[in-house]
PDB file of N, CA and C in Angstrom:
ATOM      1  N   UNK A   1    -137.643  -7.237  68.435  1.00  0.00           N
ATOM      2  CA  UNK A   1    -136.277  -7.670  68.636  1.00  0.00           C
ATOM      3  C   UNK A   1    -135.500  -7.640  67.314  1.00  0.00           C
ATOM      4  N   UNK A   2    -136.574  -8.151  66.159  1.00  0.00           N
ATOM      5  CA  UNK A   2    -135.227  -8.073  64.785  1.00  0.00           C
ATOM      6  C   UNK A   2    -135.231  -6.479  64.654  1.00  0.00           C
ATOM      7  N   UNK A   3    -136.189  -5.408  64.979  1.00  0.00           N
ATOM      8  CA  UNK A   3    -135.915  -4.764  63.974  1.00  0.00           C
ATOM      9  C   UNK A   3    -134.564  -3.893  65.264  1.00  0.00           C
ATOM     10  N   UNK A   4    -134.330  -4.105  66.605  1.00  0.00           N
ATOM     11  CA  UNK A   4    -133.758  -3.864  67.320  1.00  0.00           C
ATOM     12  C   UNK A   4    -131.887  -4.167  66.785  1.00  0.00           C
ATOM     13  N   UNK A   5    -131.955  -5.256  66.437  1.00  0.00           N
ATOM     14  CA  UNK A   5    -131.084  -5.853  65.979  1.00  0.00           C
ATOM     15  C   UNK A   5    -130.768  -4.970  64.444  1.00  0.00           C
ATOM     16  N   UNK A   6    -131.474  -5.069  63.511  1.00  0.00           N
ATOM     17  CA  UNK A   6    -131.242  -4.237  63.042  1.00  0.00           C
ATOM     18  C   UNK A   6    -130.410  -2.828  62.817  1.00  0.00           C
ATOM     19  N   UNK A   7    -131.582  -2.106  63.694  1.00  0.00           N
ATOM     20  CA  UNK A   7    -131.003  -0.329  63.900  1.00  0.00           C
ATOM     21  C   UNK A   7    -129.621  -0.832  64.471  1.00  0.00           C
ATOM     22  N   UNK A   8    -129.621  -1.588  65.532  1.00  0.00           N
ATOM     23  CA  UNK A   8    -128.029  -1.678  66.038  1.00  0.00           C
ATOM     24  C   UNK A   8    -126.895  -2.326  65.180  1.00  0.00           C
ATOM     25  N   UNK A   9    -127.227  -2.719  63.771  1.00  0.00           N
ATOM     26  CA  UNK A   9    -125.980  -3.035  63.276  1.00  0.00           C
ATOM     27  C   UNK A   9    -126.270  -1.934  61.841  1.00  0.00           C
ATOM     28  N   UNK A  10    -127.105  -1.390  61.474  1.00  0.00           N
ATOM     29  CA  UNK A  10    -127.067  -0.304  61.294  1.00  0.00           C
ATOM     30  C   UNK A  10    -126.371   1.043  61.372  1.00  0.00           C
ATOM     31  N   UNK A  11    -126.079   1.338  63.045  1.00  0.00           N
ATOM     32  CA  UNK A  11    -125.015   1.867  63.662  1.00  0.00           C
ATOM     33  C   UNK A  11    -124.010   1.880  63.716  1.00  0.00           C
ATOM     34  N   UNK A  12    -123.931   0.128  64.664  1.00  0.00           N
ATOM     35  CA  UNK A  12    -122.770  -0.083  64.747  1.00  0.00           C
ATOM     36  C   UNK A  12    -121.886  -0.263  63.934  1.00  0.00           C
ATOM     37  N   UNK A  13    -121.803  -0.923  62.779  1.00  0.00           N
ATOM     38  CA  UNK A  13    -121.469  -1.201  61.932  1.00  0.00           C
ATOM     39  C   UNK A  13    -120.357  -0.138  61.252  1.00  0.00           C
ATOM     40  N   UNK A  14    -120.853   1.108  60.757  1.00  0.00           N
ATOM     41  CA  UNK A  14    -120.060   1.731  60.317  1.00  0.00           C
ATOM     42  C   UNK A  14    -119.320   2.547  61.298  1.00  0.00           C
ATOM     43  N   UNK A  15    -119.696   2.405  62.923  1.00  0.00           N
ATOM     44  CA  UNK A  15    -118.550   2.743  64.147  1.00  0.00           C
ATOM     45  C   UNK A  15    -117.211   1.829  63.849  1.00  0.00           C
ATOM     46  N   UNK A  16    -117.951   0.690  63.814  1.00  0.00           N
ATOM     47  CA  UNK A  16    -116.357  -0.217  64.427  1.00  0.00           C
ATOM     48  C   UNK A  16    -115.587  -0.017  62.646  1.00  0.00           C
ATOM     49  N   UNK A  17    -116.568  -0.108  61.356  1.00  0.00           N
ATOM     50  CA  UNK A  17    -115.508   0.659  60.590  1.00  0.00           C
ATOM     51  C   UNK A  17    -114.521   1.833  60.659  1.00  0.00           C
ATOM     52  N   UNK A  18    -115.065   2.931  60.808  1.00  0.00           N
ATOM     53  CA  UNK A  18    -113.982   4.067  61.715  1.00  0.00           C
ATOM     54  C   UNK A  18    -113.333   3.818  62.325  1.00  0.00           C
ATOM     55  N   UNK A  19    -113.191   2.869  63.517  1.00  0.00           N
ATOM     56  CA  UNK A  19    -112.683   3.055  64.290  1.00  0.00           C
ATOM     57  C   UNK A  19    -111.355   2.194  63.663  1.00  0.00           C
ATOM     58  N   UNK A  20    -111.888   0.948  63.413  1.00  0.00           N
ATOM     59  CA  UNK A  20    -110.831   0.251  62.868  1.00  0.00           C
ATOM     60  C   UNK A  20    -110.090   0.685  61.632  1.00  0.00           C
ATOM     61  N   UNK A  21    -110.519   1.811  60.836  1.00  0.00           N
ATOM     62  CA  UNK A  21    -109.705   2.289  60.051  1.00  0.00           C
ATOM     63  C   UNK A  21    -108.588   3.297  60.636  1.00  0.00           C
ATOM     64  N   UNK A  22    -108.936   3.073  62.030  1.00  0.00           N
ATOM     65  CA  UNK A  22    -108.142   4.508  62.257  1.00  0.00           C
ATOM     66  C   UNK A  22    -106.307   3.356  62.526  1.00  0.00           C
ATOM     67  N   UNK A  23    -106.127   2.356  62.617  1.00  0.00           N
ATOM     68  CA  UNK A  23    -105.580   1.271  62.879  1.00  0.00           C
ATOM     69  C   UNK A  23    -105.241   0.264  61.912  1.00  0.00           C
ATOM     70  N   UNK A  24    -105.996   0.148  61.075  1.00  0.00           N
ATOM     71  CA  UNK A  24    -105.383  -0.514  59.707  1.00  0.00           C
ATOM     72  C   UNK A  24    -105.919  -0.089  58.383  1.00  0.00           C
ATOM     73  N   UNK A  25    -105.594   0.052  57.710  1.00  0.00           N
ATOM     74  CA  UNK A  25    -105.219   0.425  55.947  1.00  0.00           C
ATOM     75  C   UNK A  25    -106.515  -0.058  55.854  1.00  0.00           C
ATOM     76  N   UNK A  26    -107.110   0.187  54.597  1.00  0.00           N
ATOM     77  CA  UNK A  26    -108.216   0.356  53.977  1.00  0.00           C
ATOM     78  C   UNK A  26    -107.967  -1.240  53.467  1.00  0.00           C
ATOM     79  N   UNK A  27    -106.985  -1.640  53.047  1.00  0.00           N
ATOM     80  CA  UNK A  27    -106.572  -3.347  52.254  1.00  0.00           C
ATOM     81  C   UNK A  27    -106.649  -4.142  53.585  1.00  0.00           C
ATOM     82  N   UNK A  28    -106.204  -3.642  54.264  1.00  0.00           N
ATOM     83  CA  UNK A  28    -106.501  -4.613  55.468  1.00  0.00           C
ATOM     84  C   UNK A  28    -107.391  -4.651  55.924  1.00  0.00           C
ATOM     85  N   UNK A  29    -108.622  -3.900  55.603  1.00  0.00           N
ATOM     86  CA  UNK A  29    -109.980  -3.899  56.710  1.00  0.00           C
ATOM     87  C   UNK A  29    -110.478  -4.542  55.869  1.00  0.00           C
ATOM     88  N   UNK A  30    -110.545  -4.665  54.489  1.00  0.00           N
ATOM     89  CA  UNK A  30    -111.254  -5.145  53.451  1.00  0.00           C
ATOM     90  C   UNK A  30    -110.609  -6.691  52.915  1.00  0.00           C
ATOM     91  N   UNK A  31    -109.494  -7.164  53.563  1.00  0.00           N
ATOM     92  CA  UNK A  31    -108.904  -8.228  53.588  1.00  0.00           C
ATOM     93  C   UNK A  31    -109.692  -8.992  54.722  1.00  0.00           C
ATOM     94  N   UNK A  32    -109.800  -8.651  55.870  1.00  0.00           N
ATOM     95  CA  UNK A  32    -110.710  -8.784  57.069  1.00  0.00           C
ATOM     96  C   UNK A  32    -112.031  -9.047  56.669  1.00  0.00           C
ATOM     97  N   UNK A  33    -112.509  -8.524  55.946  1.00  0.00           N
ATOM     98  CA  UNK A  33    -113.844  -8.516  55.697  1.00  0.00           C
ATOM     99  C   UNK A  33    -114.374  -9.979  54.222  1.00  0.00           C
ATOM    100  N   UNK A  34    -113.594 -10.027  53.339  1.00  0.00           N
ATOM    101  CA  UNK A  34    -113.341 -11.089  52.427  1.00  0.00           C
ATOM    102  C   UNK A  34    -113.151 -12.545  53.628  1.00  0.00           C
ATOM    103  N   UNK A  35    -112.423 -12.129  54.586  1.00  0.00           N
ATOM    104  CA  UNK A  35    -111.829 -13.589  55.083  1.00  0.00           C
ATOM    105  C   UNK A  35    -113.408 -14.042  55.943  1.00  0.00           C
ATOM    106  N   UNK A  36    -113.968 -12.828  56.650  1.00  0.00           N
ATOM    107  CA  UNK A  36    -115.244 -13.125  56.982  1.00  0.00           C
ATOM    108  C   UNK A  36    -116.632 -13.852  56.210  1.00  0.00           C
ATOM    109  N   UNK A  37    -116.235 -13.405  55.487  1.00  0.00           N
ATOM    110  CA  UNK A  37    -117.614 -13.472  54.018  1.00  0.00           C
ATOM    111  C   UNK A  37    -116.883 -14.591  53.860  1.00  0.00           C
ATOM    112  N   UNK A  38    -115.751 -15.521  53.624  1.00  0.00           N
ATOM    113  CA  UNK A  38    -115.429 -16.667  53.612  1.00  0.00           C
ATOM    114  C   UNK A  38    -115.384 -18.090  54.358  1.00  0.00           C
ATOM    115  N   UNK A  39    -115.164 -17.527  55.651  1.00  0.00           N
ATOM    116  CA  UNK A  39    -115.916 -18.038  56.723  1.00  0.00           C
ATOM    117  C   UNK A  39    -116.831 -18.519  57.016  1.00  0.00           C
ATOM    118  N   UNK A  40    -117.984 -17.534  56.809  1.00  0.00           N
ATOM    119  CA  UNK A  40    -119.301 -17.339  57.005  1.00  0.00           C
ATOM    120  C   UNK A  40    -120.137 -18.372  56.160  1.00  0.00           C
ATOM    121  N   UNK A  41    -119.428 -18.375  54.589  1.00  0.00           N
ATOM    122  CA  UNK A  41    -119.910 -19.114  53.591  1.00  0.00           C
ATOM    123  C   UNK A  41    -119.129 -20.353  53.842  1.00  0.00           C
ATOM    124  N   UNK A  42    -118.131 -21.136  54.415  1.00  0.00           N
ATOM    125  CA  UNK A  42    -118.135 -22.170  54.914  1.00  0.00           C
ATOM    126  C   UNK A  42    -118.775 -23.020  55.754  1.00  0.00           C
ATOM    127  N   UNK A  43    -119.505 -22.104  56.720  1.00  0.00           N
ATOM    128  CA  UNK A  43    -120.269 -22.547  57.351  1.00  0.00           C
ATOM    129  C   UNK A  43    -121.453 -23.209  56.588  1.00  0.00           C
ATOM    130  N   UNK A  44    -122.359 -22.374  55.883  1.00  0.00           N
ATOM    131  CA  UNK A  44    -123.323 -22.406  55.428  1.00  0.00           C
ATOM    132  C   UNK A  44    -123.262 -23.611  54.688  1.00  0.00           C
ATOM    133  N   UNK A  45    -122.113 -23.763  53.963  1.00  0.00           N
ATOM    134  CA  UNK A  45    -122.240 -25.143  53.352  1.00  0.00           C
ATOM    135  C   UNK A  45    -122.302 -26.514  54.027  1.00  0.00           C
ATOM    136  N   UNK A  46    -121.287 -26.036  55.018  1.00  0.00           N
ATOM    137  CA  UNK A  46    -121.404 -27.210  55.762  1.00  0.00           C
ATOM    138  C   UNK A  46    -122.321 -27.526  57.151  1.00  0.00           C
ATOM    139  N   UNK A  47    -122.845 -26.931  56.903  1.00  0.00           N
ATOM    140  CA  UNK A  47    -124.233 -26.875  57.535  1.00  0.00           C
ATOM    141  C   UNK A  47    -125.246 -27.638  56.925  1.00  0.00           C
ATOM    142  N   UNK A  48    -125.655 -27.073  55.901  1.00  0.00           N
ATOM    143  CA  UNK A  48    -125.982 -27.209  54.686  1.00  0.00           C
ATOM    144  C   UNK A  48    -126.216 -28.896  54.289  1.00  0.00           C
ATOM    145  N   UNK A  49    -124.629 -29.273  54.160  1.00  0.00           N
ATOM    146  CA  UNK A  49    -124.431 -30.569  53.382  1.00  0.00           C
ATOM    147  C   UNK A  49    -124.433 -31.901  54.599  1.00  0.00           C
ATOM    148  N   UNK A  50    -124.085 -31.137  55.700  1.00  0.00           N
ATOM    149  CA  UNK A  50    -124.583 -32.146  57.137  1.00  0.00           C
ATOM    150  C   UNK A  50    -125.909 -32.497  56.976  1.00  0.00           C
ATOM    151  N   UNK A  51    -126.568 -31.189  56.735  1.00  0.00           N
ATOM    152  CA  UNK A  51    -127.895 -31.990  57.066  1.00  0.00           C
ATOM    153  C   UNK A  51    -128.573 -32.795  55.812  1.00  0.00           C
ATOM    154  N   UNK A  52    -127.785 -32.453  54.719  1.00  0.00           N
ATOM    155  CA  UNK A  52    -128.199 -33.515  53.712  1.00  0.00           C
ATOM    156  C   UNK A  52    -127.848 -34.720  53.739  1.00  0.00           C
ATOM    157  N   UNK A  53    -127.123 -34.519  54.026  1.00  0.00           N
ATOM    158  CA  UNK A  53    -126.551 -36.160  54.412  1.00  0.00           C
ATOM    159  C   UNK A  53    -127.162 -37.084  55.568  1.00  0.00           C
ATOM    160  N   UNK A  54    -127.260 -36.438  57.154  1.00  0.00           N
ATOM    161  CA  UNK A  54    -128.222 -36.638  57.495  1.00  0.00           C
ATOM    162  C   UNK A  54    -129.891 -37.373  57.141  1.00  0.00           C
ATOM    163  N   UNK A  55    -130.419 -36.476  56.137  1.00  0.00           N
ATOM    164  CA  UNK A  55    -131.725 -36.714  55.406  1.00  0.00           C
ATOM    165  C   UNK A  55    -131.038 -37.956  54.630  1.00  0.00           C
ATOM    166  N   UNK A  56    -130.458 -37.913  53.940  1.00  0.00           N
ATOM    167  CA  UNK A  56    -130.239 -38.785  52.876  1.00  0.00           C
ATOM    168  C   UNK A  56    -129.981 -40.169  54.313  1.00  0.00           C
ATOM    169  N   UNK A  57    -129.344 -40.530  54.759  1.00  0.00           N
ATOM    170  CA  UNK A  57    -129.047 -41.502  55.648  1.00  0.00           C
ATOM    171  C   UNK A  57    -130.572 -41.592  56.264  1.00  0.00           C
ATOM    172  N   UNK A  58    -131.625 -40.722  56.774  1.00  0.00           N
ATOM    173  CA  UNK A  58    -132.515 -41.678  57.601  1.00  0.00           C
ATOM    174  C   UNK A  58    -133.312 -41.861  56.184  1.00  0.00           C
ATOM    175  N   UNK A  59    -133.593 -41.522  55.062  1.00  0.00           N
ATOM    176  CA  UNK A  59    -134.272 -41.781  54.127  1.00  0.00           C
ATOM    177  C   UNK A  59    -133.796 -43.556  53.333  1.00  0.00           C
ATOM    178  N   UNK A  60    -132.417 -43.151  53.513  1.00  0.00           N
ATOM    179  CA  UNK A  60    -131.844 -44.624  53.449  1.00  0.00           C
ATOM    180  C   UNK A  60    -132.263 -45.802  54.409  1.00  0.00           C
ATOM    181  N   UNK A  61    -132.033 -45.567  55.594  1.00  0.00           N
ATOM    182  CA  UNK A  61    -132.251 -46.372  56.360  1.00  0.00           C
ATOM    183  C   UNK A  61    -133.971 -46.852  56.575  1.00  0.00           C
ATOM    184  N   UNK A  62    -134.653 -46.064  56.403  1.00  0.00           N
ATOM    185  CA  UNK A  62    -136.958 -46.324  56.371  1.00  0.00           C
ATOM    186  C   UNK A  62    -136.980 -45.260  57.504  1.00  0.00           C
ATOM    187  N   UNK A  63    -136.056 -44.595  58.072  1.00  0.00           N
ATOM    188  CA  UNK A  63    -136.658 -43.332  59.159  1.00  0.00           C
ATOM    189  C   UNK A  63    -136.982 -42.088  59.005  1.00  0.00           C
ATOM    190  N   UNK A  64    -137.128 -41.576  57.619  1.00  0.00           N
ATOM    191  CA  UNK A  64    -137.840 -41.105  56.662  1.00  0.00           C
ATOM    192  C   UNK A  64    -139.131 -41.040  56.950  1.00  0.00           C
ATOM    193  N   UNK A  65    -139.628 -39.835  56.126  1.00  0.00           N
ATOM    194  CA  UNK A  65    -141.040 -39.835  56.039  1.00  0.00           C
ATOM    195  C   UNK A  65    -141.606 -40.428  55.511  1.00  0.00           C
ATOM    196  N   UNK A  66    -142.573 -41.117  55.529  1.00  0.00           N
ATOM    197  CA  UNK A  66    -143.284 -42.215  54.700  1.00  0.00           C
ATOM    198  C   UNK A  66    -143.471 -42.227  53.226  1.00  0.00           C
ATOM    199  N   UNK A  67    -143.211 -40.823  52.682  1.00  0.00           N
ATOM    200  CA  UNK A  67    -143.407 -40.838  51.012  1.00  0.00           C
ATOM    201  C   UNK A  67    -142.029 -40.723  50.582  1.00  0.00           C
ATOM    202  N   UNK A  68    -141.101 -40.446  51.292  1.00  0.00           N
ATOM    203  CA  UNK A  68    -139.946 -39.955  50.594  1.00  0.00           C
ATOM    204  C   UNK A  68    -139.391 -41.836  50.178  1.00  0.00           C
ATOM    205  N   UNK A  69    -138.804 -41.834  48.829  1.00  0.00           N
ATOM    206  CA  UNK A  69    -138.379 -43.119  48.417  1.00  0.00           C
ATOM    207  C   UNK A  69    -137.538 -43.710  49.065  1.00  0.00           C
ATOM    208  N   UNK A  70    -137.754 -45.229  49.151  1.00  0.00           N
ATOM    209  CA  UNK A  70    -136.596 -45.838  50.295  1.00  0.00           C
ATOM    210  C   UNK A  70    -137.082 -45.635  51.767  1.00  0.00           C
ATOM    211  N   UNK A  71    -138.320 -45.101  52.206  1.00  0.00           N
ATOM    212  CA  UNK A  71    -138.474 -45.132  53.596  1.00  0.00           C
ATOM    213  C   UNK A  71    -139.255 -46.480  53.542  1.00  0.00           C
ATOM    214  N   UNK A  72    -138.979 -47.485  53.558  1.00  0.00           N
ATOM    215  CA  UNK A  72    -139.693 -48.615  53.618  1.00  0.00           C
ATOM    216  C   UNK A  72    -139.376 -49.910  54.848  1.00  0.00           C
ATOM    217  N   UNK A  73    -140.601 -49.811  55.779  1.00  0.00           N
ATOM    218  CA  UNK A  73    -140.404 -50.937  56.684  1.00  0.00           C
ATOM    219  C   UNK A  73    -139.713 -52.316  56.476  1.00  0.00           C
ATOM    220  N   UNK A  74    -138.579 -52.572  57.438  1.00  0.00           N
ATOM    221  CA  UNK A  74    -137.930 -53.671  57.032  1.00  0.00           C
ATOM    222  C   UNK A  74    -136.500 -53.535  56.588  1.00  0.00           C
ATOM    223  N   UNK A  75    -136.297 -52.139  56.685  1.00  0.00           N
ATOM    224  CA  UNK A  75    -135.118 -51.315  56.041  1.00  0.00           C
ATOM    225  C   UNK A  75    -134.549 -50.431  57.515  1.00  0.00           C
ATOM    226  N   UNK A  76    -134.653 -51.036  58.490  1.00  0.00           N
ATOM    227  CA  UNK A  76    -133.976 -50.210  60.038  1.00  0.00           C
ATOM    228  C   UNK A  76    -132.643 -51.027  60.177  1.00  0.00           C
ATOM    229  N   UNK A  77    -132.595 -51.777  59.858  1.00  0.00           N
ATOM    230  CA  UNK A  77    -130.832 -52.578  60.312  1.00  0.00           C
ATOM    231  C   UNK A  77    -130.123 -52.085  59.424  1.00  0.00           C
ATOM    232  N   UNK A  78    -129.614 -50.890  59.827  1.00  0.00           N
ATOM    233  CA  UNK A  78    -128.599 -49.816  58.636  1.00  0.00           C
ATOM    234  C   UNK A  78    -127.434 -49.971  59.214  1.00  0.00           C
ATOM    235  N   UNK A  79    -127.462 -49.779  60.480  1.00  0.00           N
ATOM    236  CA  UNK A  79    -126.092 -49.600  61.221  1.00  0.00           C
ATOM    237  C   UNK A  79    -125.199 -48.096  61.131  1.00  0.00           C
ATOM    238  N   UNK A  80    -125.425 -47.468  61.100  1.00  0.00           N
ATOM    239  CA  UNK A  80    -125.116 -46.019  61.419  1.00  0.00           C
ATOM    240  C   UNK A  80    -125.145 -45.165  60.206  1.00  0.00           C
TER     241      UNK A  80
END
């Protein structure tokens, strides 16, 4: 399946370039493409920093793994 995925953006990839160049300027496809890669990397962070925070909050609270510091019984009345 990945390497399926693959060959097909492989392909596709430089289709829907053509095609879409045939329709907007070379600054505009590549303006398109910056705003993506910007996007994309928003996500990641905040993806990213959710789930640190996350960790950091049950590590705060003792719902943590038992070695990580601060997971200590007696420490569950956190309140959110």
């Amino acid at each position: 399946l990945s390497r399926l995925a693959y060959d097909l953006e492989s392909l596709a990839s430089p289709a829907l370039a053509a095609a879409l160049l045939t329709v907007l300027s070379f600054h505009e496809l590549f303006l398109g493409t910056v705003a993506g890669f910007l996007f994309s990397a928003a996500l990641v962070v905040t993806t990213s920093c959710r789930r640190r925070i996350q960790l950091r909050r049950r590590v705060r609270c003792g719902t943590g793994p038992p070695w990580a510091p601060g997971s200590l019984p007696g420490r569950r009345n956190c309140g959110g």
